[in-house]
C-alpha atoms as a PDB file:
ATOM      1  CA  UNK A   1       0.000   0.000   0.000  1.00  0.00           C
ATOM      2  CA  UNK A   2       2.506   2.405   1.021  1.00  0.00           C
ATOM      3  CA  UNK A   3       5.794   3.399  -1.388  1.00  0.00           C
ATOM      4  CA  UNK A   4       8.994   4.295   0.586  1.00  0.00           C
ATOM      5  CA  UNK A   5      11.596   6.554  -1.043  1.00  0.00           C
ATOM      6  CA  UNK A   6      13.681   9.559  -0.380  1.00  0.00           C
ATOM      7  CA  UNK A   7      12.325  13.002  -0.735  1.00  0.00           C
ATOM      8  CA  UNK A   8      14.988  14.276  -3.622  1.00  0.00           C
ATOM      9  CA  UNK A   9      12.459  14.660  -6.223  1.00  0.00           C
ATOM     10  CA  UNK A  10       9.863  15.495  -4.243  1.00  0.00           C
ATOM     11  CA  UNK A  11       9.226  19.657  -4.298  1.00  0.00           C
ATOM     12  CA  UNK A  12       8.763  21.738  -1.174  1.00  0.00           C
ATOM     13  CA  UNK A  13       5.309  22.262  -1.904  1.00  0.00           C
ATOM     14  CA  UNK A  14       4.366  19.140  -1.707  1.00  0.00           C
ATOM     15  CA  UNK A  15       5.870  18.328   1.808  1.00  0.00           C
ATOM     16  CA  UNK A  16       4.706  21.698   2.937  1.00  0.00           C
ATOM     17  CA  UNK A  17       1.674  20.683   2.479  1.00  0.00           C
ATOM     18  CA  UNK A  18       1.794  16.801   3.606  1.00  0.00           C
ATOM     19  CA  UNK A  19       3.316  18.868   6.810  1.00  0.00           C
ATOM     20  CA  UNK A  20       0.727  21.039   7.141  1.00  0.00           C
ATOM     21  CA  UNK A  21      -2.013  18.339   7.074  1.00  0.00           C
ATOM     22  CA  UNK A  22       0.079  16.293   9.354  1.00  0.00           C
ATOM     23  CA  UNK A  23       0.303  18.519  11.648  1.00  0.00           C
ATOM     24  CA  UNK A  24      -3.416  20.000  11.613  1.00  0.00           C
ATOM     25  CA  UNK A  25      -4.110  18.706  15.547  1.00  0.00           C
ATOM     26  CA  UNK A  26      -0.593  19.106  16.768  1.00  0.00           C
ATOM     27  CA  UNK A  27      -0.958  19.505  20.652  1.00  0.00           C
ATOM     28  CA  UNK A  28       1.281  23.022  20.278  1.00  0.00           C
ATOM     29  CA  UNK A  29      -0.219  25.175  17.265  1.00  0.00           C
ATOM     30  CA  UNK A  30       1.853  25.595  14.302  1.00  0.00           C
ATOM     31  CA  UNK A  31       1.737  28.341  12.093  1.00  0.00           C
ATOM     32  CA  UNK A  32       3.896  27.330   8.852  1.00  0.00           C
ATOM     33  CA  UNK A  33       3.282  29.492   5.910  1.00  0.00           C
ATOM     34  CA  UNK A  34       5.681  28.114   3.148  1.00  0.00           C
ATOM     35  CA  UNK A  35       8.343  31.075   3.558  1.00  0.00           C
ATOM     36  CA  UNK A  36       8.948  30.017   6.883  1.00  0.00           C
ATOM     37  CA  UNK A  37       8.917  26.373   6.130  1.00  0.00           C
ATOM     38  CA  UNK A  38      11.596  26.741   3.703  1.00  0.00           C
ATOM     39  CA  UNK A  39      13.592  29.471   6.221  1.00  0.00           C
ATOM     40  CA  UNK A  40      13.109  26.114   8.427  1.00  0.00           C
ATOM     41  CA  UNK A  41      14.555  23.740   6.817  1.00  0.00           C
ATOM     42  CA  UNK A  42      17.897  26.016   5.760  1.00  0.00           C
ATOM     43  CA  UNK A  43      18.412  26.834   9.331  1.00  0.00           C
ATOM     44  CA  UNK A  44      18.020  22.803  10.756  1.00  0.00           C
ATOM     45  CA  UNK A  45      20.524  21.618   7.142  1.00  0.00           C
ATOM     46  CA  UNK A  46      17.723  19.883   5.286  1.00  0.00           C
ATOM     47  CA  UNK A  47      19.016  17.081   3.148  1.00  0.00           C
ATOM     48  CA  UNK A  48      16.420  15.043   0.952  1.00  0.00           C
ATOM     49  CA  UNK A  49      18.659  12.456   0.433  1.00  0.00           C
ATOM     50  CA  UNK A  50      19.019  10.906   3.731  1.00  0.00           C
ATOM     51  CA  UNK A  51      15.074  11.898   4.286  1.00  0.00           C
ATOM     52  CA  UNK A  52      12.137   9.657   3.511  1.00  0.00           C
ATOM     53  CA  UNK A  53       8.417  10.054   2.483  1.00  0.00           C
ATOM     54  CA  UNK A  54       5.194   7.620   2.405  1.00  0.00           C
ATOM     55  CA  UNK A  55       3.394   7.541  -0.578  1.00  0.00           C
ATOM     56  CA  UNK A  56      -0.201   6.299  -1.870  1.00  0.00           C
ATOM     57  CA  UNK A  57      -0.608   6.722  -5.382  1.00  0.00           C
ATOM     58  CA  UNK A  58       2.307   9.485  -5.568  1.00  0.00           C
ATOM     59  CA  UNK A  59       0.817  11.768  -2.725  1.00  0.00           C
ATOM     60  CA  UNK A  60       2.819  12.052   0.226  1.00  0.00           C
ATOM     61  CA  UNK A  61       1.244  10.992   3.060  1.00  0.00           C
ATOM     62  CA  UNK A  62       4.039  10.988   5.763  1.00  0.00           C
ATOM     63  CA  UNK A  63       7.755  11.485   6.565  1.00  0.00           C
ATOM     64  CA  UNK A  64      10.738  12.425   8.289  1.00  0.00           C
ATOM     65  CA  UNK A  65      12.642  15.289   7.318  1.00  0.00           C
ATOM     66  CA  UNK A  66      16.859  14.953   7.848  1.00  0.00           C
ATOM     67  CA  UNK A  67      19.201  17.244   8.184  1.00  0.00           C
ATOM     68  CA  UNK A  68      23.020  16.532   8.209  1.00  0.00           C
ATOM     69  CA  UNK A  69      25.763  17.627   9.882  1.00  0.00           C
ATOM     70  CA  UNK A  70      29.109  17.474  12.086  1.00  0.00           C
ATOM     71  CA  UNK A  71      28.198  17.567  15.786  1.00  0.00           C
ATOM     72  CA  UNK A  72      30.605  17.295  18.761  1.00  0.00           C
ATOM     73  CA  UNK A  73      33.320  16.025  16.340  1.00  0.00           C
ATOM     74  CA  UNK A  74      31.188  12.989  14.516  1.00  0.00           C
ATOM     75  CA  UNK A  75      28.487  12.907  11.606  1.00  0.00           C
ATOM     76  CA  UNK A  76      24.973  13.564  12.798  1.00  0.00           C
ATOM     77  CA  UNK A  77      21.538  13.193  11.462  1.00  0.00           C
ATOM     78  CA  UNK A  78      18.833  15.267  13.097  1.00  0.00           C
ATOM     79  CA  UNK A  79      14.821  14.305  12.732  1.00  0.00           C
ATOM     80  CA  UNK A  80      14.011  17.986  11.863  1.00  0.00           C
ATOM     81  CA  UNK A  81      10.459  16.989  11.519  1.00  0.00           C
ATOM     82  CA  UNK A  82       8.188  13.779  11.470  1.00  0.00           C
ATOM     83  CA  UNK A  83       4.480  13.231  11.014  1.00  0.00           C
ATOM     84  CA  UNK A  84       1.446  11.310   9.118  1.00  0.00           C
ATOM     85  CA  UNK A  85      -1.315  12.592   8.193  1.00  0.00           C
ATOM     86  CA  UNK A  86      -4.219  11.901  10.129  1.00  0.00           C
ATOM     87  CA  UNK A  87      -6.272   8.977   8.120  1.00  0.00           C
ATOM     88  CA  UNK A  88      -3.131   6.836   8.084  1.00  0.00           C
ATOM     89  CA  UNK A  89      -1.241   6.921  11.595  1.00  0.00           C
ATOM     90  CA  UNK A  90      -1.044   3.790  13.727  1.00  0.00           C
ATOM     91  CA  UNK A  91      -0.263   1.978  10.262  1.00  0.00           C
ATOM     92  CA  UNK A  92       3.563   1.641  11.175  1.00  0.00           C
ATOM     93  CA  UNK A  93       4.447   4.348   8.654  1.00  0.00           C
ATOM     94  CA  UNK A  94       7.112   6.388  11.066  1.00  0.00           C
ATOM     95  CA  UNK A  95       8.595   2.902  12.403  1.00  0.00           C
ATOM     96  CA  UNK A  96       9.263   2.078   8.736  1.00  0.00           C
ATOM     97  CA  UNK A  97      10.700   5.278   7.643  1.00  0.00           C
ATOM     98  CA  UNK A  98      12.705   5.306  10.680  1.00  0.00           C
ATOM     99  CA  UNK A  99      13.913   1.614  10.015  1.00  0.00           C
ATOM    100  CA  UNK A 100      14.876   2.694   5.886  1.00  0.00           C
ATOM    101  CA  UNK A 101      16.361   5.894   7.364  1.00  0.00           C
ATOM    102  CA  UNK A 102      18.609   3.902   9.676  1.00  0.00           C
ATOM    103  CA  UNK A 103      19.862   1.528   6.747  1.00  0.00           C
ATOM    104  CA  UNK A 104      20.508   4.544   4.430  1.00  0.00           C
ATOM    105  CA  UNK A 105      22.482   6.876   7.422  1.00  0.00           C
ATOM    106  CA  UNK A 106      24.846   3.727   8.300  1.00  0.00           C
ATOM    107  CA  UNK A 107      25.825   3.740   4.834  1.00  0.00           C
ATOM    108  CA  UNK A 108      26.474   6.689   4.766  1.00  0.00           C
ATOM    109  CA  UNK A 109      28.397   6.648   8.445  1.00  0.00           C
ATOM    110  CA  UNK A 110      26.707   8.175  10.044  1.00  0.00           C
ATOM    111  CA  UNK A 111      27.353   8.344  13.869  1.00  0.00           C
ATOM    112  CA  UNK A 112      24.665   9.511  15.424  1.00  0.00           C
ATOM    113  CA  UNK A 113      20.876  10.321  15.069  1.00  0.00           C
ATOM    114  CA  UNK A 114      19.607  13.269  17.142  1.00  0.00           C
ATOM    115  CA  UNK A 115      15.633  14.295  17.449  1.00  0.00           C
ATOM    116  CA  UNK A 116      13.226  16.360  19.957  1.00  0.00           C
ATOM    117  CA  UNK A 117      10.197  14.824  21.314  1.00  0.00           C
ATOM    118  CA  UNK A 118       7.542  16.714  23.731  1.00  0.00           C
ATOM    119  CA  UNK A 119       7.446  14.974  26.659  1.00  0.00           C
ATOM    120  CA  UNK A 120       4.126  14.456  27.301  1.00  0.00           C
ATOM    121  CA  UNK A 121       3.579  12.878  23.725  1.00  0.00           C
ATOM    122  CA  UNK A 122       3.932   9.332  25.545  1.00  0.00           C
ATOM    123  CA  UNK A 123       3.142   7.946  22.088  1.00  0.00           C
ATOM    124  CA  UNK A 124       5.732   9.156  20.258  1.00  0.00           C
ATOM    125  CA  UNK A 125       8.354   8.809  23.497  1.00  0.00           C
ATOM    126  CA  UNK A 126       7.389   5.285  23.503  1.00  0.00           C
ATOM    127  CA  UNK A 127       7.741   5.089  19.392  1.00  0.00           C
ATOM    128  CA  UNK A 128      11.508   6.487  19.837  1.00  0.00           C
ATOM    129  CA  UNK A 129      12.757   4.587  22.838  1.00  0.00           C
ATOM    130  CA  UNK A 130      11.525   1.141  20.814  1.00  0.00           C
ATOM    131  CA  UNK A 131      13.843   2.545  17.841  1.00  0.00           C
ATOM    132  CA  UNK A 132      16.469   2.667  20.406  1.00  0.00           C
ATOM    133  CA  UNK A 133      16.875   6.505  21.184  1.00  0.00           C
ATOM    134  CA  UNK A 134      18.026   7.489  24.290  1.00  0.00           C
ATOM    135  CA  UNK A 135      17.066  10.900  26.621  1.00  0.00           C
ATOM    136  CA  UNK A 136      19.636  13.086  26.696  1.00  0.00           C
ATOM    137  CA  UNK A 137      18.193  16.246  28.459  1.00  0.00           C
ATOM    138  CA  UNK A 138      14.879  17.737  29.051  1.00  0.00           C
ATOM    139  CA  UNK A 139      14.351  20.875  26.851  1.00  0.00           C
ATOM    140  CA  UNK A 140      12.138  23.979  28.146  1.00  0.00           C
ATOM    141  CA  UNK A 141      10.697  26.511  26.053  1.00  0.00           C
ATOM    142  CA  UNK A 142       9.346  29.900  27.057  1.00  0.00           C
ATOM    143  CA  UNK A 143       7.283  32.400  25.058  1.00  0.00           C
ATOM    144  CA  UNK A 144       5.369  35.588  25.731  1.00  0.00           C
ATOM    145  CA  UNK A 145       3.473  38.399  23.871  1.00  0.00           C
ATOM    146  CA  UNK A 146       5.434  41.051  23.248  1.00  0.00           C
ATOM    147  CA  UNK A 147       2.336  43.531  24.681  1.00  0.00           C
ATOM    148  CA  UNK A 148       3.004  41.325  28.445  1.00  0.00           C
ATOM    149  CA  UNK A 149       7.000  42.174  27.845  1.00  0.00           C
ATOM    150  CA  UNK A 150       7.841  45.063  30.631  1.00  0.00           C
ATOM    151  CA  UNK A 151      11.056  46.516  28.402  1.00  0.00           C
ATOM    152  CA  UNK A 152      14.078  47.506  31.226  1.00  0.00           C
ATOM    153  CA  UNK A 153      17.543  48.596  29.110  1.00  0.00           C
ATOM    154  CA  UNK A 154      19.744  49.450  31.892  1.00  0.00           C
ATOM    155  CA  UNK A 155      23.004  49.545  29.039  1.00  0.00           C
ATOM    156  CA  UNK A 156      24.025  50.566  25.794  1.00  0.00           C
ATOM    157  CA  UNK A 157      22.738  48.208  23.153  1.00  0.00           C
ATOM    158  CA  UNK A 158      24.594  47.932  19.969  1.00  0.00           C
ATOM    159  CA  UNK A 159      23.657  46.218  16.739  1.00  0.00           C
ATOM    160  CA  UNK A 160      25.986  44.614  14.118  1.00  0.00           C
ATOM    161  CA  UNK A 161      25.198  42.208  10.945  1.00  0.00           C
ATOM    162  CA  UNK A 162      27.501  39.296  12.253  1.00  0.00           C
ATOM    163  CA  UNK A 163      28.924  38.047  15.311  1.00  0.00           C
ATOM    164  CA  UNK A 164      31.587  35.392  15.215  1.00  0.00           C
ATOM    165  CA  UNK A 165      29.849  33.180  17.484  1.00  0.00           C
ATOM    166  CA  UNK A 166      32.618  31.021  17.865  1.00  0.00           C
ATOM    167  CA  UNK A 167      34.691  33.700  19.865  1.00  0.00           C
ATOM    168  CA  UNK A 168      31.608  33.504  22.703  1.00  0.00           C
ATOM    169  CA  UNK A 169      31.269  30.246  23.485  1.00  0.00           C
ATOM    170  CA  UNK A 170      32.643  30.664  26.823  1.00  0.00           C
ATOM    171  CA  UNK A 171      29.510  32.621  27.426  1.00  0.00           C
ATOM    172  CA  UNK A 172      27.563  29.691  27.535  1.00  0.00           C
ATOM    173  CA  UNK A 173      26.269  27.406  30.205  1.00  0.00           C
ATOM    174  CA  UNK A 174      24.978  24.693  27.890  1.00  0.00           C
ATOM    175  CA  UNK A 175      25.132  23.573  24.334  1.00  0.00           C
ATOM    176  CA  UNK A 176      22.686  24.859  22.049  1.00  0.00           C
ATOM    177  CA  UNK A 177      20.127  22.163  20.604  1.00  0.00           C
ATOM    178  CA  UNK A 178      20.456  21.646  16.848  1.00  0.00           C
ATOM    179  CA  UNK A 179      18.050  24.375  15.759  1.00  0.00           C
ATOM    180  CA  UNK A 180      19.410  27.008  17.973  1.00  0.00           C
ATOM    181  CA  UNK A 181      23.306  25.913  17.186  1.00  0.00           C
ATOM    182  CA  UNK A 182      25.967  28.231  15.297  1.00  0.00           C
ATOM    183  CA  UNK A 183      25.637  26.328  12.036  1.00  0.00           C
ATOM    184  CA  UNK A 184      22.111  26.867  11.993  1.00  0.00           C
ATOM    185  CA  UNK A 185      22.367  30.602  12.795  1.00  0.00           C
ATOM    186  CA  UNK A 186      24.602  30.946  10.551  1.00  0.00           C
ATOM    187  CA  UNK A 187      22.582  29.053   7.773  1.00  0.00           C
ATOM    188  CA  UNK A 188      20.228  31.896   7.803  1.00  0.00           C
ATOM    189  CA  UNK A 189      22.035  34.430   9.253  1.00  0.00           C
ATOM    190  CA  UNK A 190      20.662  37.544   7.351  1.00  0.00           C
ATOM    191  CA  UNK A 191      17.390  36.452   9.593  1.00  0.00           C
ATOM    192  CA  UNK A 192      18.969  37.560  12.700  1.00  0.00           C
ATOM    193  CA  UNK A 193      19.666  40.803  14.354  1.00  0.00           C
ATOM    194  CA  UNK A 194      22.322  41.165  16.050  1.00  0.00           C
ATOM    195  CA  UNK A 195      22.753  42.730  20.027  1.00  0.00           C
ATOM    196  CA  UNK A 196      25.933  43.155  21.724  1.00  0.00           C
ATOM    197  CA  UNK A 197      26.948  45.047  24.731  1.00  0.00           C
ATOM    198  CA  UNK A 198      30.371  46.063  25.261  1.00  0.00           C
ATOM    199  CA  UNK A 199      32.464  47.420  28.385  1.00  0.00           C
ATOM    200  CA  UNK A 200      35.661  48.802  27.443  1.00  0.00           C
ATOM    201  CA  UNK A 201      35.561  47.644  23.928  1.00  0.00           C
ATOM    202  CA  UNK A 202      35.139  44.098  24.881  1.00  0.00           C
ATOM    203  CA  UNK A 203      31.646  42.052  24.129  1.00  0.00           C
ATOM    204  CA  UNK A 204      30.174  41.055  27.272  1.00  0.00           C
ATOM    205  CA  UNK A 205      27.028  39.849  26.381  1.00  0.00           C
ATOM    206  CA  UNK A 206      24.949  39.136  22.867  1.00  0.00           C
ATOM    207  CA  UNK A 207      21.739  38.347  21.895  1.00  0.00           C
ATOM    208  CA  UNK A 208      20.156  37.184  18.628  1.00  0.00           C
ATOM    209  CA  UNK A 209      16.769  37.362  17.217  1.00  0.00           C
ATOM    210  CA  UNK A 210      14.953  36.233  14.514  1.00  0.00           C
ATOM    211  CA  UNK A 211      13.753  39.565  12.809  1.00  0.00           C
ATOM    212  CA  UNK A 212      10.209  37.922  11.669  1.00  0.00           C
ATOM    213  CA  UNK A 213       9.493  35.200  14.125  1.00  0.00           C
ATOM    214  CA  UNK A 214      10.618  36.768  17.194  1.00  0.00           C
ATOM    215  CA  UNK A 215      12.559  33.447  17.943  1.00  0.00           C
ATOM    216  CA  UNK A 216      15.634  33.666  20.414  1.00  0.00           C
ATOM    217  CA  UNK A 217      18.195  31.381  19.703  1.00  0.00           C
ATOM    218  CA  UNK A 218      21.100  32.268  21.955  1.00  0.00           C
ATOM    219  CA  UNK A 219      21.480  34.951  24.818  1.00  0.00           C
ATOM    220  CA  UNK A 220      24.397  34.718  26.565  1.00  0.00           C
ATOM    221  CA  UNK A 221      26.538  37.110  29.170  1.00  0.00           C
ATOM    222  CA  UNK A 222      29.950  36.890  30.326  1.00  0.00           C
ATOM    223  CA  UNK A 223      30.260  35.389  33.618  1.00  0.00           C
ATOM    224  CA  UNK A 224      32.286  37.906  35.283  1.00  0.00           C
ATOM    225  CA  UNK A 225      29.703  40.757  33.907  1.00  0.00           C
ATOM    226  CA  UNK A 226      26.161  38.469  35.297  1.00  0.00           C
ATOM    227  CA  UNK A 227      23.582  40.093  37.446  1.00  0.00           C
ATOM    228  CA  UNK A 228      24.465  44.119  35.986  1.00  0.00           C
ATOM    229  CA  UNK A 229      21.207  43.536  34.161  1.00  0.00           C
ATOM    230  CA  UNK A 230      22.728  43.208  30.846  1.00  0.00           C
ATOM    231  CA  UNK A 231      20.994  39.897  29.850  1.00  0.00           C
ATOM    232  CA  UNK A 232      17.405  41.911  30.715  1.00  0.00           C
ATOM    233  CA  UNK A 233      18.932  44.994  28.619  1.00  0.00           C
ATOM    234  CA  UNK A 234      19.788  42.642  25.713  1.00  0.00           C
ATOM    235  CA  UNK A 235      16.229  40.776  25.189  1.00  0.00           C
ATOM    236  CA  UNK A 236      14.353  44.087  25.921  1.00  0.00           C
ATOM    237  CA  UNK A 237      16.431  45.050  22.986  1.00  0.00           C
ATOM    238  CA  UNK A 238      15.950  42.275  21.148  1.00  0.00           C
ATOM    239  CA  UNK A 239      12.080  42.000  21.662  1.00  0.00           C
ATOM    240  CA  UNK A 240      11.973  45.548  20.382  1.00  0.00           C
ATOM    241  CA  UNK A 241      13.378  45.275  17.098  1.00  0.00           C
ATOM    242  CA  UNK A 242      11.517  42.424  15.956  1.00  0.00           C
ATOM    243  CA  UNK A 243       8.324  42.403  13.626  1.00  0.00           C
ATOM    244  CA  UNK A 244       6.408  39.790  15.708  1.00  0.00           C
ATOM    245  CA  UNK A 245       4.575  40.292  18.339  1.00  0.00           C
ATOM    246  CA  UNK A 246       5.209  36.266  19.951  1.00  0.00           C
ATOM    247  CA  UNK A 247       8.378  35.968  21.122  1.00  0.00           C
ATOM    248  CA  UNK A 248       9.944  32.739  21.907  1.00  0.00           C
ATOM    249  CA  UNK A 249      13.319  31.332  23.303  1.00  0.00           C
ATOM    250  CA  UNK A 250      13.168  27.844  22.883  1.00  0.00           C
ATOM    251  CA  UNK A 251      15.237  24.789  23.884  1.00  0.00           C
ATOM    252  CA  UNK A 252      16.592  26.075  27.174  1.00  0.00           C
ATOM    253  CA  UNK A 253      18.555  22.812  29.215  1.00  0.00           C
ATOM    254  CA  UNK A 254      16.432  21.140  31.995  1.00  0.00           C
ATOM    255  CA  UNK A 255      19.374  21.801  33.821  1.00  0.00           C
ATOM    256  CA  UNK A 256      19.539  25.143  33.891  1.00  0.00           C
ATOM    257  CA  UNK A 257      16.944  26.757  36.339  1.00  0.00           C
ATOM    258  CA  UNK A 258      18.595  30.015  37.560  1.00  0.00           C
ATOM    259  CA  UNK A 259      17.884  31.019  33.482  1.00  0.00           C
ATOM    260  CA  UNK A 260      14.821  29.394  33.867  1.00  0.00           C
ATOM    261  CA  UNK A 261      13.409  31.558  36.485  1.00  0.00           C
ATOM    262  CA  UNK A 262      15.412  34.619  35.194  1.00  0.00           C
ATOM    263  CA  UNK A 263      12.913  34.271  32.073  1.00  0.00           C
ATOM    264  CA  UNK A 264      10.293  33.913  34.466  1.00  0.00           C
ATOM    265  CA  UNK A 265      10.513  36.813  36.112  1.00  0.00           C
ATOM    266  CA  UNK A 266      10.544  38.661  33.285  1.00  0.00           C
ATOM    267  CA  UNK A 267       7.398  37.233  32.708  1.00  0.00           C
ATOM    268  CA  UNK A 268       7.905  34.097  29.908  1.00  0.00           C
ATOM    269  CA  UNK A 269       5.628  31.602  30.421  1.00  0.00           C
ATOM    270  CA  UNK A 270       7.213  27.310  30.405  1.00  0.00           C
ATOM    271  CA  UNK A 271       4.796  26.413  27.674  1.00  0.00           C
ATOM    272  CA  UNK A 272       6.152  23.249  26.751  1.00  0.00           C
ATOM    273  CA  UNK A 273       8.626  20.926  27.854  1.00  0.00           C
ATOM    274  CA  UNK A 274      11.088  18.214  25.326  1.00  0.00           C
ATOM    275  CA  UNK A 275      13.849  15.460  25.668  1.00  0.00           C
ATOM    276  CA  UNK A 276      16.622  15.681  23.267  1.00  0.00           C
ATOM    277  CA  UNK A 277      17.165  11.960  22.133  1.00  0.00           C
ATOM    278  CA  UNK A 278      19.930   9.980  20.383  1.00  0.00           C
ATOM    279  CA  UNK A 279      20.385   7.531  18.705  1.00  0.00           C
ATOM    280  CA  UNK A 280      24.336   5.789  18.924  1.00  0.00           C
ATOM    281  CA  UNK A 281      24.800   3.800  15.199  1.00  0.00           C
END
């Protein structure tokens, strides 16, 4: 019934709109319009080749969506988005995509396979761990409406185009996830504005912001500079000079609470909680 191949001659239109059907009843609303599908799958390294579709008389009906790339030293894969649409789930679609992906990413040596999950979707936990995926970390994401956002810049706020984010990493207390990592800023990085603020010359603190969306992938202070309220200057900043009016930081590490509650208290609301899972080949 169902046809298994990769999606290399199959056009963005069509999987934007076997997404968009697939993900009609998502638990967390999606709004996908195809620019930002496309921006989407440049940022998370989309390669068709290692990703797989279902088909039923040449329409796609389901997939998972690959990107490709080096991560802590080895070749990674990461499940940048999976779903069926809704007439043919509990068929065994995603556990045979997953099991033809698998074959094809071996081949190809690739060392590991890397994908976010929400934690409550028990289903899908349950579909991963039997594919042999392994939590890594719990993954918190925090949004609010830019018209709840009380804006406090206590410092001098400067733009620029680029940052060579590589310089900062000392900033950070954790490693991005995939989406929010420097190769996938940098895959779209005329998206992003740019904060920095500087004492004596010196960056001690940068923010970045995607200029439609309003998504946050990195904030980060230097951790000699912390609690000068530079952090709270840099996403008041940042919130400012975007066009949307949701703004989201997504992906923060379980571990990390004193950011969580920093967020918190400038009123972000924990809207949805992930594990980070991986798969060793």
């Amino acid at each position: 019934m169902f046809n298994y191949k990769t999606l290399d001659n199959t056009s963005i239109e069509i999987i934007h709109k076997a997404f968009i059907d697939a993900f009609s009843d998502y638990q967390v609303k999606i709004e996908m319009p195809i620019w930002k599908f496309e921006q989407m799958l440049l940022r998370r390294g989309y390669v068709p080749e290692m990703s797989i579709g279902a088909f039923v008389n040449e329409t796609l009906i389901g997939f998972v969506m690959n990107g490709c790339r080096i991560l802590n030293g080895k070749l990674a894969v990461y499940d940048l988005g999976t779903g069926v649409v809704r007439q043919y789930r509990r068929q065994g679609v995603i556990d045979n995509i997953l099991a033809d992906i698998k074959d094809l990413i071996k081949e190809k040596n690739v060392k590991e396979y890397v994908l976010e999950v929400i934690k409550s979707n028990q289903s899908a936990v349950n579909l991963y761990k039997k594919q042999n995926f392994e939590i890594q970390r719990e993954l918190e994401c925090f949004r609010i409406n830019r018209s709840q956002y009380n804006f406090i810049i206590n410092h001098k706020v400067e733009h620029t185009n680029k940052i060579d984010l590589n310089q900062l990493v000392q900033f950070w207390d954790f490693n991005p996830s995939w989406q929010n990592s420097i190769d996938s800023v940098n895959a779209i990085s005329d998206s992003f504005l740019y904060s920095i603020v500087r004492f004596s010359d010196t960056i001690v603190g940068y923010g970045i912001i995607d200029k439609k969306t309003g998504d946050i992938p990195q904030i980060a202070v230097d951790r000699n500079f912390r609690c000068r309220g530079i952090a709270t200057s840099l996403i008041s900043d940042l919130v400012k000079n975007t066009e949307s009016q949701n703004i989201s930081i997504l992906n923060i590490d379980g571990q990390m609470k004193s950011m969580q509650d920093f967020l918190v208290k400038l009123g972000f609301k924990n809207f949805i909680t992930q594990y980070e899972m991986i798969l060793c080949l």
